[in-house]
PDB file of N, CA and C in Angstrom:
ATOM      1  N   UNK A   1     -12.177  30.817  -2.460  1.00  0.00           N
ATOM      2  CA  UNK A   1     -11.859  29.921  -3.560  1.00  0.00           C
ATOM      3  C   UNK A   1     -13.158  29.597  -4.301  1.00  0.00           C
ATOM      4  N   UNK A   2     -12.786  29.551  -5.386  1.00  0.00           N
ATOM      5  CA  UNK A   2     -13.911  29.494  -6.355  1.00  0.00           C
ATOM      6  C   UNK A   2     -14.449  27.670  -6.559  1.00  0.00           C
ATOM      7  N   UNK A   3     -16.197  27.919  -7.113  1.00  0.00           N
ATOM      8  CA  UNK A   3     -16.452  26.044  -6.831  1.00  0.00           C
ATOM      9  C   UNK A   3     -15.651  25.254  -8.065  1.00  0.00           C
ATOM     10  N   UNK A   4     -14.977  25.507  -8.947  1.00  0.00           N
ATOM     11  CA  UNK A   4     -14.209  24.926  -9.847  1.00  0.00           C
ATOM     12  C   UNK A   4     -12.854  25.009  -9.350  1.00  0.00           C
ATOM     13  N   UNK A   5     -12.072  26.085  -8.800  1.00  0.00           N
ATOM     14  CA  UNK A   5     -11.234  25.662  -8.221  1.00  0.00           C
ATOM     15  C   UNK A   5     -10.987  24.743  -6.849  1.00  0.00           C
ATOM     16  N   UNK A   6     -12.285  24.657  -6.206  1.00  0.00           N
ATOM     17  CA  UNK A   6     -12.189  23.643  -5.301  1.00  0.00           C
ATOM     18  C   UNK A   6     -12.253  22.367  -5.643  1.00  0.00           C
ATOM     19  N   UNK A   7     -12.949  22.116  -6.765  1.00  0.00           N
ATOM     20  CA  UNK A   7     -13.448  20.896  -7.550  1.00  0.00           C
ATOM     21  C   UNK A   7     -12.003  20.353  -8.096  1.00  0.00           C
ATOM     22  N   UNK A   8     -11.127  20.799  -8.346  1.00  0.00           N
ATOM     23  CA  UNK A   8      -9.764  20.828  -9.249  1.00  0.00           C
ATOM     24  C   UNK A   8      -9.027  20.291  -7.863  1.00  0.00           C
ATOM     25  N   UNK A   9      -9.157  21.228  -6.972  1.00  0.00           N
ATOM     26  CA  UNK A   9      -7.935  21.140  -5.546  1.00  0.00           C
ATOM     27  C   UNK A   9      -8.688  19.693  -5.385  1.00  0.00           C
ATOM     28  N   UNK A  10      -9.947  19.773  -5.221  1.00  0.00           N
ATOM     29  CA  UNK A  10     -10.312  17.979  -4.046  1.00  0.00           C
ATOM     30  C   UNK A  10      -9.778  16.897  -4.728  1.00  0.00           C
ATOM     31  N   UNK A  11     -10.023  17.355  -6.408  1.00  0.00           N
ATOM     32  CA  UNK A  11      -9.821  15.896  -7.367  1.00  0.00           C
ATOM     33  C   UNK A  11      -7.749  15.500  -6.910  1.00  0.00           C
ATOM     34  N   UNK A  12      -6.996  16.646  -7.552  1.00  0.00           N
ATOM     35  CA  UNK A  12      -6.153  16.818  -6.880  1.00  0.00           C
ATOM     36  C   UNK A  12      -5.263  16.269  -5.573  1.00  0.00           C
ATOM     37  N   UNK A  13      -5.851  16.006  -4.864  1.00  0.00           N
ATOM     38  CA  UNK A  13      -5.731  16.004  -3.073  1.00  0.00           C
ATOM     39  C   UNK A  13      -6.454  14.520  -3.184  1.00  0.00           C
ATOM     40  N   UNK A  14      -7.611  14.177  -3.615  1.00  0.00           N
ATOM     41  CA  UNK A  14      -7.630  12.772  -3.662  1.00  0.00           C
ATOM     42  C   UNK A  14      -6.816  11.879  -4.293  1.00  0.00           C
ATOM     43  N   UNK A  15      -5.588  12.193  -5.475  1.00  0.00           N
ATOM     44  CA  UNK A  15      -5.058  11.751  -6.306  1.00  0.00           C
ATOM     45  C   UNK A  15      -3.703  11.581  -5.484  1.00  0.00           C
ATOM     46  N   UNK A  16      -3.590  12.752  -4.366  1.00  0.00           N
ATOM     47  CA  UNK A  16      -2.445  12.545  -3.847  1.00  0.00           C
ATOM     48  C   UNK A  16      -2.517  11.699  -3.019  1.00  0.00           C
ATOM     49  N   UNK A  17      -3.908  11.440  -2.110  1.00  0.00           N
ATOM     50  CA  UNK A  17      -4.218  10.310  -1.023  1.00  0.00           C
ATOM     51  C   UNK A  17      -3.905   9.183  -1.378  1.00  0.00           C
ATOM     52  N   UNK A  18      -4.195   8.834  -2.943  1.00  0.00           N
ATOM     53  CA  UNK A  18      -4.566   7.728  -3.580  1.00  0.00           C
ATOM     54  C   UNK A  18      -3.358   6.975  -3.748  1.00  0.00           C
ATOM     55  N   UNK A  19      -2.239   7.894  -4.525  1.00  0.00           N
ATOM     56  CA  UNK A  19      -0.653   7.578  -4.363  1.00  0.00           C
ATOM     57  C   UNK A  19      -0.235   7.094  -3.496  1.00  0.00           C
ATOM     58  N   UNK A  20      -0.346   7.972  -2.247  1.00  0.00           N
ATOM     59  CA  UNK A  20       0.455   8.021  -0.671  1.00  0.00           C
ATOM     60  C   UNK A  20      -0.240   7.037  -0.110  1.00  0.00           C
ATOM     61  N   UNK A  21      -1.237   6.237  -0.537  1.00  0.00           N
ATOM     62  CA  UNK A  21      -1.433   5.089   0.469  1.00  0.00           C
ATOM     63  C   UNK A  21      -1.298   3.605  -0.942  1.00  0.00           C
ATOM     64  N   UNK A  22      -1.441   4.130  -1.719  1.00  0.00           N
ATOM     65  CA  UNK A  22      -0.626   3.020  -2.586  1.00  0.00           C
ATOM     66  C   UNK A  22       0.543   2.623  -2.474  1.00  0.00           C
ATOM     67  N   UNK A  23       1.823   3.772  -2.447  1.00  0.00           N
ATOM     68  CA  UNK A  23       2.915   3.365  -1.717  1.00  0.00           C
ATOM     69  C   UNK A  23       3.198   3.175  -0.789  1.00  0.00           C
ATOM     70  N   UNK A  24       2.554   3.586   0.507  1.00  0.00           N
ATOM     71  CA  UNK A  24       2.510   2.603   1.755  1.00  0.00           C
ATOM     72  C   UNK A  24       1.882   1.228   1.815  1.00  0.00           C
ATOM     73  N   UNK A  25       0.889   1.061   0.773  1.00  0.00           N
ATOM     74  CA  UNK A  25       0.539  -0.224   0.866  1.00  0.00           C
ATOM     75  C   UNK A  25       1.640  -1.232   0.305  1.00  0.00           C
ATOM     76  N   UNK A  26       2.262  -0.932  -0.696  1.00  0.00           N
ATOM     77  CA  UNK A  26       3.685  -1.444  -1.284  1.00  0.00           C
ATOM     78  C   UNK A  26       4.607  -1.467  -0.446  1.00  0.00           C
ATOM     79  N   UNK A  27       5.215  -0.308   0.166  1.00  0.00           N
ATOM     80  CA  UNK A  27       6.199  -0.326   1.360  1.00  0.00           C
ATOM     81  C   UNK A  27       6.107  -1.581   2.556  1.00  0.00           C
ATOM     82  N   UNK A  28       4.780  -1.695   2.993  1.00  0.00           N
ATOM     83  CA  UNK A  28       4.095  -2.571   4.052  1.00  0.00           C
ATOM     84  C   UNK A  28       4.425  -3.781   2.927  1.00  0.00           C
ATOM     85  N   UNK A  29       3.960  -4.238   1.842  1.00  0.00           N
ATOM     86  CA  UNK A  29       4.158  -5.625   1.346  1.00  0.00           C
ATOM     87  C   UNK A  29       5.259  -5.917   0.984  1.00  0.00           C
ATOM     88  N   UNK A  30       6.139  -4.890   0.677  1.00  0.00           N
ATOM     89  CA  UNK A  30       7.523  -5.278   1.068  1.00  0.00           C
ATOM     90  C   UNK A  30       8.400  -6.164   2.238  1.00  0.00           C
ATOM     91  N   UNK A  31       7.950  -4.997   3.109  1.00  0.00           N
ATOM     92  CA  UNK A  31       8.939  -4.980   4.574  1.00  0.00           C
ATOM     93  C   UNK A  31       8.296  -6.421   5.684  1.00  0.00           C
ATOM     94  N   UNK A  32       8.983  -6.490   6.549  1.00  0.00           N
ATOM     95  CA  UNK A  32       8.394  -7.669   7.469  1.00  0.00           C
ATOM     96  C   UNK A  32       7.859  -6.651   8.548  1.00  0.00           C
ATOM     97  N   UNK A  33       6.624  -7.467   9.152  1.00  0.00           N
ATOM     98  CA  UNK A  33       5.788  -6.651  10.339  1.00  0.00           C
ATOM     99  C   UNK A  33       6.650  -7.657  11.294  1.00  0.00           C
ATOM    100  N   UNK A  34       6.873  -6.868  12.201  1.00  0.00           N
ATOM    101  CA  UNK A  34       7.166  -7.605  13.974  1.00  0.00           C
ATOM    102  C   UNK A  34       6.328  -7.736  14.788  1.00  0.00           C
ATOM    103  N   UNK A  35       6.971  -8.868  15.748  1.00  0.00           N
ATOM    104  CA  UNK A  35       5.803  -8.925  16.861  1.00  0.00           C
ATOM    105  C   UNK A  35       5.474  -7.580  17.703  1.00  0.00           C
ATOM    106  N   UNK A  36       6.512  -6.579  17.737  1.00  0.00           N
ATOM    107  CA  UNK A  36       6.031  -5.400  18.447  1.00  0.00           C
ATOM    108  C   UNK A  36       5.407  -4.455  17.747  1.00  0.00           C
ATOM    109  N   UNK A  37       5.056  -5.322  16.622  1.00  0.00           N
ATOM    110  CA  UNK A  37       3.690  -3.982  15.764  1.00  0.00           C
ATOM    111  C   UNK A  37       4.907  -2.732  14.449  1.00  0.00           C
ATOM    112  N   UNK A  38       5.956  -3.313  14.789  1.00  0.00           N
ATOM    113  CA  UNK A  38       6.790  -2.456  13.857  1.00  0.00           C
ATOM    114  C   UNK A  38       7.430  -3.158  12.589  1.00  0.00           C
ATOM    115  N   UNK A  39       7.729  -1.879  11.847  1.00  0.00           N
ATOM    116  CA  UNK A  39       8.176  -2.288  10.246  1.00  0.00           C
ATOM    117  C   UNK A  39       9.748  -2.695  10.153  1.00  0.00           C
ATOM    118  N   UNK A  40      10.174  -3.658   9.519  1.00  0.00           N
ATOM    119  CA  UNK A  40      11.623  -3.690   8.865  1.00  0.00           C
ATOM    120  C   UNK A  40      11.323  -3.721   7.006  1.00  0.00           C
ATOM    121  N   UNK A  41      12.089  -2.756   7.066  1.00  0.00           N
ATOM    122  CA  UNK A  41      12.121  -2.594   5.298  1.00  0.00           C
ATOM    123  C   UNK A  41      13.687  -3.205   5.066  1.00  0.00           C
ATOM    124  N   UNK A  42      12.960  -4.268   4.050  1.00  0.00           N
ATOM    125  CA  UNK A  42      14.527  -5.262   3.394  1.00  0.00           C
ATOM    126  C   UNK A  42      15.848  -4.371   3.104  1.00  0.00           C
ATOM    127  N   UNK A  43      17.346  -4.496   3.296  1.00  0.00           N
ATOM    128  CA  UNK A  43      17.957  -3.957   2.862  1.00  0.00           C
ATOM    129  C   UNK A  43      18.580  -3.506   1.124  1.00  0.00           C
ATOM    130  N   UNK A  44      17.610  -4.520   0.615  1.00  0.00           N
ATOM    131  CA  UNK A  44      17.896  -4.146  -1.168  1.00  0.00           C
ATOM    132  C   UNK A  44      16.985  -2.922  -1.350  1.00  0.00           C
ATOM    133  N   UNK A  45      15.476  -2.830  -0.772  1.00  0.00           N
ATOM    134  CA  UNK A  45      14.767  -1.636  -0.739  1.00  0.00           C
ATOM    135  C   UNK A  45      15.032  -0.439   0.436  1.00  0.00           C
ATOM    136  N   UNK A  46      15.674  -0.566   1.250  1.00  0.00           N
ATOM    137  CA  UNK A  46      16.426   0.871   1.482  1.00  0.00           C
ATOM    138  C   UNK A  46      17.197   1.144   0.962  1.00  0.00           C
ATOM    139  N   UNK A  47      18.291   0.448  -0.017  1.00  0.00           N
ATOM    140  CA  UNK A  47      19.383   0.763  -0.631  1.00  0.00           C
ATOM    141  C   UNK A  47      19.205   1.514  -1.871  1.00  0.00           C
ATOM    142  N   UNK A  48      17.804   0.796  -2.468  1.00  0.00           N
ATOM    143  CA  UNK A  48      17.430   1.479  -3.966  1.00  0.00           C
ATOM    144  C   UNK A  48      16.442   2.128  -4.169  1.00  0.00           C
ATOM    145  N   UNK A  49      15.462   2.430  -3.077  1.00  0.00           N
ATOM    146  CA  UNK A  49      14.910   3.567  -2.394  1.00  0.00           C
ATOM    147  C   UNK A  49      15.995   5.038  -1.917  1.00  0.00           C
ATOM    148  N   UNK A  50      16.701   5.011  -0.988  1.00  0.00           N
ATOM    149  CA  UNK A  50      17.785   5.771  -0.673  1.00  0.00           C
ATOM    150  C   UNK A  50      18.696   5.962  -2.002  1.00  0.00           C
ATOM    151  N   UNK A  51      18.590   5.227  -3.108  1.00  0.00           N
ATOM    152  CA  UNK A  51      19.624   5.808  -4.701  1.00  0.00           C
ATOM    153  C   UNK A  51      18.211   6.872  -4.940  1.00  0.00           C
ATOM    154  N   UNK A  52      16.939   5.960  -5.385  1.00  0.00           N
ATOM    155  CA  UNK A  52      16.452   6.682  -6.073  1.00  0.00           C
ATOM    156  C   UNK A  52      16.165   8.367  -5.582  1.00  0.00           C
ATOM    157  N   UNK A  53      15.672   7.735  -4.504  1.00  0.00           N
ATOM    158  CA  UNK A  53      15.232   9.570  -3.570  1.00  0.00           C
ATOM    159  C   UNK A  53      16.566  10.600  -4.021  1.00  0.00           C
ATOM    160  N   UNK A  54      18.170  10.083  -3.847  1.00  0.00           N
ATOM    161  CA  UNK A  54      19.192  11.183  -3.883  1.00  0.00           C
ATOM    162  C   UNK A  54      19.940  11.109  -5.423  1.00  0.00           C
ATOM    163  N   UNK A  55      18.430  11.003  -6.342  1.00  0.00           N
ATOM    164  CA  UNK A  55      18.688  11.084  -7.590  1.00  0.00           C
ATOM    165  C   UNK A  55      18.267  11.869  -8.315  1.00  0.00           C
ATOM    166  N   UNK A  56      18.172  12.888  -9.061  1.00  0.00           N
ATOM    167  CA  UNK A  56      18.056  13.661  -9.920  1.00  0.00           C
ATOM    168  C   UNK A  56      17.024  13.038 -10.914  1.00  0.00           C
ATOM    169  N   UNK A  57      15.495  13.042 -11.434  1.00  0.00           N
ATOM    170  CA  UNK A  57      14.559  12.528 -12.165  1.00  0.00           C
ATOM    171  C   UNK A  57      15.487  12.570 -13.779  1.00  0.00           C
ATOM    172  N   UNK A  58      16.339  13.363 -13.963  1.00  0.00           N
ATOM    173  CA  UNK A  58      16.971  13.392 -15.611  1.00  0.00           C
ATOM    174  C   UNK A  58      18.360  12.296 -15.283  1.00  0.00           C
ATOM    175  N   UNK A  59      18.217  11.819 -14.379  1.00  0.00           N
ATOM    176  CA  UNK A  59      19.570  10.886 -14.016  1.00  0.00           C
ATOM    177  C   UNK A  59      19.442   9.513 -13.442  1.00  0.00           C
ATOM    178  N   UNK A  60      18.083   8.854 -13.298  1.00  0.00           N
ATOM    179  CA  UNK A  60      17.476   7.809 -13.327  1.00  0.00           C
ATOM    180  C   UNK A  60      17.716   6.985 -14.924  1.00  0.00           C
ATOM    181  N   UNK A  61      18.020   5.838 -14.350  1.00  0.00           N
ATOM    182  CA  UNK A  61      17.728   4.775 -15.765  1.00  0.00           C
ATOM    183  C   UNK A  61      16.359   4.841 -16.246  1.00  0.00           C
ATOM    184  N   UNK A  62      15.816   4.511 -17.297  1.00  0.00           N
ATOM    185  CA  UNK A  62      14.586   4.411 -18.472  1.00  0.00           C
ATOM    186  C   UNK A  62      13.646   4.102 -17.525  1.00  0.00           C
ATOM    187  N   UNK A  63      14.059   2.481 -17.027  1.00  0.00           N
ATOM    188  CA  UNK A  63      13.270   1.743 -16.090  1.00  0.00           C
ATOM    189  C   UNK A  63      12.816   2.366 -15.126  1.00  0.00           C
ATOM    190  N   UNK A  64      13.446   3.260 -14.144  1.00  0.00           N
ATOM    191  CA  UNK A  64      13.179   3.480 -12.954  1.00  0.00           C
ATOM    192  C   UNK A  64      12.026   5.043 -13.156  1.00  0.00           C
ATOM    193  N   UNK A  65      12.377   5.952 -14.609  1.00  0.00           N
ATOM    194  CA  UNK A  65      11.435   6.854 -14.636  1.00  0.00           C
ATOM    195  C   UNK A  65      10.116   6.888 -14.793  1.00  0.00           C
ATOM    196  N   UNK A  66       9.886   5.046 -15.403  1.00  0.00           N
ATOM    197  CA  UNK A  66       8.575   4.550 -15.846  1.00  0.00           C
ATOM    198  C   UNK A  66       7.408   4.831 -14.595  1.00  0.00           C
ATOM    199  N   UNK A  67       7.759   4.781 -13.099  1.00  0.00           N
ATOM    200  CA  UNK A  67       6.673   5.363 -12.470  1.00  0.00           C
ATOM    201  C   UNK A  67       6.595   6.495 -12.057  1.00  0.00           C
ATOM    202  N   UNK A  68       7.011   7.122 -12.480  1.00  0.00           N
ATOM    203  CA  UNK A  68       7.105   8.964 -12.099  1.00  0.00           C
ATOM    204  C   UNK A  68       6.158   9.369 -13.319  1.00  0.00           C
ATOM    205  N   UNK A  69       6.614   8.741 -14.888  1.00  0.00           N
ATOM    206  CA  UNK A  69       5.963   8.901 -15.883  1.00  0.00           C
ATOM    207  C   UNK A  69       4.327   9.004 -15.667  1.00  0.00           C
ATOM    208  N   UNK A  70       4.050   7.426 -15.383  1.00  0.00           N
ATOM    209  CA  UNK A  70       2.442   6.775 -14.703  1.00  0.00           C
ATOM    210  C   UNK A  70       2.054   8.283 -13.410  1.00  0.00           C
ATOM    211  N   UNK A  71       2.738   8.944 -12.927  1.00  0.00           N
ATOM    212  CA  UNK A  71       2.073   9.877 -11.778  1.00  0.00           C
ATOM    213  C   UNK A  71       1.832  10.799 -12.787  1.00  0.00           C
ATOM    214  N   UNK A  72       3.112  11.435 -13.100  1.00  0.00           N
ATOM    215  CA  UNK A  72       2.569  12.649 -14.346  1.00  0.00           C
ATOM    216  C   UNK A  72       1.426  12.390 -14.577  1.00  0.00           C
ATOM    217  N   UNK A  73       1.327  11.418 -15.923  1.00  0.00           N
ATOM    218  CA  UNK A  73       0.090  10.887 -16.650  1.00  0.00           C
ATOM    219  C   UNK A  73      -0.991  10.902 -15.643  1.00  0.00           C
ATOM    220  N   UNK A  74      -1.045  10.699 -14.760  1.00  0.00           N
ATOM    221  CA  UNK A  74      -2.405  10.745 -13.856  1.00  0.00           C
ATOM    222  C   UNK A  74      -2.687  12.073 -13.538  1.00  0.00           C
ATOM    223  N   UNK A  75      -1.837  13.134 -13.236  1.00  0.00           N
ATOM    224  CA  UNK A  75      -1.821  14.242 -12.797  1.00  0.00           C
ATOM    225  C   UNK A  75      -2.670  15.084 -14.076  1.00  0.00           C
ATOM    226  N   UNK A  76      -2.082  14.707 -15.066  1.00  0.00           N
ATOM    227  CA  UNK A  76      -2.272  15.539 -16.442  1.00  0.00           C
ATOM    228  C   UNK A  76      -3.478  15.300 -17.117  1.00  0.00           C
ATOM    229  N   UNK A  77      -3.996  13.806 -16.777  1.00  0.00           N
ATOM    230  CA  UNK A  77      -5.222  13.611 -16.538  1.00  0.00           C
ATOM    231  C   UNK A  77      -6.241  14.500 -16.075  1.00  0.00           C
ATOM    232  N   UNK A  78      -6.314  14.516 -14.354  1.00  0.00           N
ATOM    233  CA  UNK A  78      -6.476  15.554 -13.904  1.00  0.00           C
ATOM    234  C   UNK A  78      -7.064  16.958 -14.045  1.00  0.00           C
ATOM    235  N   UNK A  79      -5.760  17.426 -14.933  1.00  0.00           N
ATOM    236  CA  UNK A  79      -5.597  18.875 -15.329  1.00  0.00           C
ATOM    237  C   UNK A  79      -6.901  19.013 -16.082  1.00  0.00           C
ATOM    238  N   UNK A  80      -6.018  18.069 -17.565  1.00  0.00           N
ATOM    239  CA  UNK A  80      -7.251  17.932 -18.570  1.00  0.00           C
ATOM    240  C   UNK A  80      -8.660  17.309 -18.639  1.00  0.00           C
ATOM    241  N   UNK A  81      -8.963  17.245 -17.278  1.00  0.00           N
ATOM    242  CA  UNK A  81     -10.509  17.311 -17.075  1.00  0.00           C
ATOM    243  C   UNK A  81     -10.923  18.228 -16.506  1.00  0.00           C
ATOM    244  N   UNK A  82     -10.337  18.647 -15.764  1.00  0.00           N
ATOM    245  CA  UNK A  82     -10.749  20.258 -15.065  1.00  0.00           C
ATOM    246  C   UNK A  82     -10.764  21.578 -16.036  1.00  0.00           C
ATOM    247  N   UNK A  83      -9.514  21.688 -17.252  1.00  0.00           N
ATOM    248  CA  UNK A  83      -9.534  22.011 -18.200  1.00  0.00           C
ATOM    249  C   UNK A  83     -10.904  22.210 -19.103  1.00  0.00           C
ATOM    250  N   UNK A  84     -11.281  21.041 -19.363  1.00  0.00           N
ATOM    251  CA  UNK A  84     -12.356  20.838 -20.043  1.00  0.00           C
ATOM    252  C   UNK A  84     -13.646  21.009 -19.498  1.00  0.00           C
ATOM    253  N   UNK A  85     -13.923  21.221 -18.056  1.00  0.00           N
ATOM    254  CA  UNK A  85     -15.325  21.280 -16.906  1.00  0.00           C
ATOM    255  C   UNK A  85     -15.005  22.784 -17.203  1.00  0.00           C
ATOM    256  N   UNK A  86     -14.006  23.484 -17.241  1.00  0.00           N
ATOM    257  CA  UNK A  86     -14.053  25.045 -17.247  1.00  0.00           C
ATOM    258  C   UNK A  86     -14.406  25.373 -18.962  1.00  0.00           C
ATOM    259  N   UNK A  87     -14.044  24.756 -19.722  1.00  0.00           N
ATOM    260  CA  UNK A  87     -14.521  25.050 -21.151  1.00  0.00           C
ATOM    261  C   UNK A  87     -16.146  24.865 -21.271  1.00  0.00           C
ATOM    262  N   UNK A  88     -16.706  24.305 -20.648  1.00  0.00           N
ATOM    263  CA  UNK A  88     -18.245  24.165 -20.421  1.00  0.00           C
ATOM    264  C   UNK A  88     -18.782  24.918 -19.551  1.00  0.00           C
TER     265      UNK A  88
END
């Protein structure tokens, strides 16, 4: 692998870390911790968690696509800097 394509994959792969522990940090401030060290996630957020996951992204309300939108946009970000490090 080439040092620009690694540079692209790490930025990449940090962006995905960055997500995946943002939404666990959300998930966790959601849910209640127990005394045995374990999670309960509220039943309004498994219910509309479990819609959204067995939903189709073109079949979501306005509202609910607004953070898929915000990931794109970060992703495309991304692109278009790596884009532009290879134009130089």
């Amino acid at each position: 692998m080439d040092e620009k394509k690694r540079g692209a994959r790490d930025k990449l792969a940090e962006y995905a870390h960055i997500a995946w522990s943002g939404w666990m940090l959300y998930l966790f401030k959601k849910s209640t911790r127990n005394e045995d060290g374990t999670i309960t996630i509220p039943v309004w957020a498994v219910e509309r968690w479990e819609r959204q996951a067995g939903t189709a992204f073109h079949r979501l309300p306005e509202t609910e696509k607004e953070s898929d939108y915000h990931e794109a946009d970060m992703i495309l970000g991304l692109i278009e800097t790596s884009d532009a490090e290879k134009a130089h």
